[in-house]
N, C-alpha and C. Protein backbone atom coordinates (compact mmCIF):
# COMPACT_ATOMS: atom_id res chain seq x y z
N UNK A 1 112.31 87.35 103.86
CA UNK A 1 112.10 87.59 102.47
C UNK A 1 113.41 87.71 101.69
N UNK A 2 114.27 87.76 102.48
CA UNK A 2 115.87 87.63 101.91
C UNK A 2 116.11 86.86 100.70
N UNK A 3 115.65 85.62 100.88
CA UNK A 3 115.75 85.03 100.06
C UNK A 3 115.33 84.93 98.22
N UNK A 4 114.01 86.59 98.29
CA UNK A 4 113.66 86.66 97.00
C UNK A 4 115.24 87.52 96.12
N UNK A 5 116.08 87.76 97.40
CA UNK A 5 117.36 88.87 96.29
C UNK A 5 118.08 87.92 96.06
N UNK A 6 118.58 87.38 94.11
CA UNK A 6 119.73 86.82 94.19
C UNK A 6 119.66 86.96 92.72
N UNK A 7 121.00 86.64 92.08
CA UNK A 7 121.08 87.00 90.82
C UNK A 7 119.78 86.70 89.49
N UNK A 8 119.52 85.53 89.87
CA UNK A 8 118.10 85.26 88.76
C UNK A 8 116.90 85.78 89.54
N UNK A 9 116.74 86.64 90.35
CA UNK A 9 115.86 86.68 91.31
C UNK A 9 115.34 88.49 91.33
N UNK A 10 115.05 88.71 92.50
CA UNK A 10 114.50 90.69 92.43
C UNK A 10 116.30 91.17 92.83
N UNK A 11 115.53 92.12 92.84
CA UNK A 11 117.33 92.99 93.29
C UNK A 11 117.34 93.89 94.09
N UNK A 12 115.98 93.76 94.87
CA UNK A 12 115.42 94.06 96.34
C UNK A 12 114.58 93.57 96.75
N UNK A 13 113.66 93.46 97.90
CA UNK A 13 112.26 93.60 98.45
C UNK A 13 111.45 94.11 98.15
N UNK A 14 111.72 95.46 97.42
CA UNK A 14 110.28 96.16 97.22
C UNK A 14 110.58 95.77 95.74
N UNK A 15 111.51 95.77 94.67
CA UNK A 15 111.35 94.79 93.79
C UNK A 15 110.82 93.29 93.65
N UNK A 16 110.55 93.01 94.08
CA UNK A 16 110.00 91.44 94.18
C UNK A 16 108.46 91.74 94.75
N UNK A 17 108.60 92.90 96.11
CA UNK A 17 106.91 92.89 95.75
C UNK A 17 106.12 93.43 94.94
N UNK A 18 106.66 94.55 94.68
CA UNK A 18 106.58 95.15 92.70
C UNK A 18 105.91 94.11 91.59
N UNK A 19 106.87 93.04 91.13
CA UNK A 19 107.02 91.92 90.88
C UNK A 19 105.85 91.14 90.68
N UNK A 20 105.90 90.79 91.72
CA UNK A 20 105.25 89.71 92.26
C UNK A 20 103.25 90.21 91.80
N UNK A 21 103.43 91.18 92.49
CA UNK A 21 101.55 92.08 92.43
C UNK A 21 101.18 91.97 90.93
N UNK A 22 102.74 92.61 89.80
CA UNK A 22 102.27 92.87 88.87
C UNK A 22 101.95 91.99 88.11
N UNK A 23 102.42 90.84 88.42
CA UNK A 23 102.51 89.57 87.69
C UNK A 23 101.49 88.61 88.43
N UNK A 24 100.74 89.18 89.07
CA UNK A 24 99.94 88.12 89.63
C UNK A 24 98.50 88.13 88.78
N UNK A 25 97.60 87.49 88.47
CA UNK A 25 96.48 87.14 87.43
C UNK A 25 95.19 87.91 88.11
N UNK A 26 94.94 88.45 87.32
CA UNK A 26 93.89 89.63 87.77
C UNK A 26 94.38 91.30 87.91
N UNK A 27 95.31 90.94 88.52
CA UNK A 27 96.07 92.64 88.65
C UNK A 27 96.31 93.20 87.33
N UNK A 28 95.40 94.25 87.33
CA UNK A 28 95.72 95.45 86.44
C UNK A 28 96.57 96.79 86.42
N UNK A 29 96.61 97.04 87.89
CA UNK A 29 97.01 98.13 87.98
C UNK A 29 97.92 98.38 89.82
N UNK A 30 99.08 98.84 89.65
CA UNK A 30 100.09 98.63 91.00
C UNK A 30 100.34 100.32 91.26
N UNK A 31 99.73 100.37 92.63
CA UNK A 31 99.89 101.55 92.75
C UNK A 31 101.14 101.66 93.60
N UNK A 32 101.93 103.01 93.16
CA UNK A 32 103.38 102.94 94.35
C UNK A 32 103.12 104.38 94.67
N UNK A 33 103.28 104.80 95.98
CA UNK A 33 103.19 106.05 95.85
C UNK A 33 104.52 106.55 96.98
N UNK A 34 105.11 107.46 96.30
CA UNK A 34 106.19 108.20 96.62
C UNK A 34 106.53 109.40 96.72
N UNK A 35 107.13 110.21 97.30
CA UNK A 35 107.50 111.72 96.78
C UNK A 35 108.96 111.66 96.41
N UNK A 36 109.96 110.53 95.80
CA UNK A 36 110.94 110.67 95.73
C UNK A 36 110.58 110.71 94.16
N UNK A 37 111.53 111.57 93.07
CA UNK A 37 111.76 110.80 91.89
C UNK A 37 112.75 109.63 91.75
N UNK A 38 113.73 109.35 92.44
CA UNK A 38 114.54 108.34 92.19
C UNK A 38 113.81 107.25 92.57
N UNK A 39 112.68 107.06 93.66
CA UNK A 39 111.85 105.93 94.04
C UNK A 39 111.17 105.38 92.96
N UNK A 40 110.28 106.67 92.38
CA UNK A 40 109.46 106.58 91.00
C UNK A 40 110.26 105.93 89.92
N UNK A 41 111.54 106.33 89.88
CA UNK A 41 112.04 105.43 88.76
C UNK A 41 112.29 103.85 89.12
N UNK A 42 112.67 103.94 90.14
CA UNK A 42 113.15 102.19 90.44
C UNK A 42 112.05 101.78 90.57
N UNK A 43 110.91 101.89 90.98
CA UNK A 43 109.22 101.25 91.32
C UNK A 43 109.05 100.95 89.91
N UNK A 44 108.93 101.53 88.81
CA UNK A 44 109.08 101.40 87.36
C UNK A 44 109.59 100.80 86.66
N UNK A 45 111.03 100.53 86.59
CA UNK A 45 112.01 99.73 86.66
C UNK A 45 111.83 98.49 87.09
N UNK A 46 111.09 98.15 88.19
CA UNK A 46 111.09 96.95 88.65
C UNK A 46 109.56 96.57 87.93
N UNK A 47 108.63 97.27 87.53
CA UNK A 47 107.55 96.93 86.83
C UNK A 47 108.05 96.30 85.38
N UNK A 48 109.03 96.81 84.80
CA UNK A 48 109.60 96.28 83.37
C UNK A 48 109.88 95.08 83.62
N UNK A 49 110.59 94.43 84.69
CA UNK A 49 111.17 92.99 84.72
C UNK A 49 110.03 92.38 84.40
N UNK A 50 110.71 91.17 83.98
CA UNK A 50 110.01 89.78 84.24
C UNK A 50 109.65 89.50 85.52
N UNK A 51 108.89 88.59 85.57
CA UNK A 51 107.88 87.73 86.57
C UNK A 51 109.36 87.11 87.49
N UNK A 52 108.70 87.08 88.20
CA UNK A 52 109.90 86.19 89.39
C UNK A 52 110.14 84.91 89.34
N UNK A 53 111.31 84.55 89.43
CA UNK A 53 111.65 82.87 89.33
C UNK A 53 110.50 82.17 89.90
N UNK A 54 109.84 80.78 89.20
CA UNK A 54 108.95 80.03 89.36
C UNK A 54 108.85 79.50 91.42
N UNK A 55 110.35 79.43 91.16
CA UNK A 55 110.78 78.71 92.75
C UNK A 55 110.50 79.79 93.99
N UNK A 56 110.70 81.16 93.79
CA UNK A 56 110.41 82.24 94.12
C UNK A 56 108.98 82.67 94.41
N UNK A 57 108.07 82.65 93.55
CA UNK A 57 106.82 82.74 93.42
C UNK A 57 106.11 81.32 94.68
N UNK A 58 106.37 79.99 94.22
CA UNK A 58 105.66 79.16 94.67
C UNK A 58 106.40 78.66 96.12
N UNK A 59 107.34 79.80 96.58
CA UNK A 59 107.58 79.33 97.95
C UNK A 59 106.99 81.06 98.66
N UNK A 60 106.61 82.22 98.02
CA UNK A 60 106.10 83.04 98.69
C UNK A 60 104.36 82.15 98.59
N UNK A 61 103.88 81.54 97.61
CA UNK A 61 103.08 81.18 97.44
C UNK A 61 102.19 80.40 98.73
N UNK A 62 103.19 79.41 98.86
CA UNK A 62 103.93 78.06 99.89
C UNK A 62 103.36 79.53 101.82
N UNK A 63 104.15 80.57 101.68
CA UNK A 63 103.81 81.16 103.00
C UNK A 63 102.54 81.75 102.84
N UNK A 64 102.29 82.47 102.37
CA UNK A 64 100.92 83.12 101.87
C UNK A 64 99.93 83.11 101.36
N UNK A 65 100.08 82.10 100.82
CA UNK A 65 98.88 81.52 99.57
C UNK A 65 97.19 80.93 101.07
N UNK A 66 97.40 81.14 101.96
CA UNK A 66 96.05 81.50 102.60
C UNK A 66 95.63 82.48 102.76
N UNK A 67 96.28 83.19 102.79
CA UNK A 67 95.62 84.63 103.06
C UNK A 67 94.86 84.94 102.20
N UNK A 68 93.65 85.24 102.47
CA UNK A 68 92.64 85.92 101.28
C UNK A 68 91.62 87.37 101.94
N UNK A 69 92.42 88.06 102.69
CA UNK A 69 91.85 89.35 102.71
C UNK A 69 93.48 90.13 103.20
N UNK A 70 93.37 91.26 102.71
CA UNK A 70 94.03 92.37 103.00
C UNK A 70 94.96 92.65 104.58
N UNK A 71 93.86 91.74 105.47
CA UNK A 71 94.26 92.31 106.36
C UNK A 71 94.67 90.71 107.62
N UNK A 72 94.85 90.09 106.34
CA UNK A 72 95.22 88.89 106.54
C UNK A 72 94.32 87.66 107.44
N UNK A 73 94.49 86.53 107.52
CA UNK A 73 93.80 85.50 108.45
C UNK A 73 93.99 84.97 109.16
């Protein structure tokens, strides 16, 4: 997943899956749950960004885009 960190890109992993959930069509609501406050802020933080580079999206898309349950297929 390395590949989602780069300057036009997330600015972590759990940013990009942040990202990615919130910006996906249907999702209303991203739950993060933490006991840190500094976690709470960056989980937040990464909810403000924009959507993830197009190329980004349609190559997690490209690995995952079968999966259609939770607990994968």
């Amino acid at each position: 997943m390395g590949f989602l960190v780069h300057p036009e890109g997330a600015v972590s992993i759990p940013d990009a899956a942040y990202r990615f959930c919130w910006h996906e069509p249907g999702a209303h609501v991203i739950l993060a749950g933490t006991g840190d406050p500094g976690h709470l802020q960056v989980n937040a933080e990464s909810l403000n960004r924009p959507d993830l580079p197009f190329e980004d999206r349609a190559r997690l898309n490209a690995l995952f885009g079968r999966v259609d349950d939770v607990v994968g297929n």
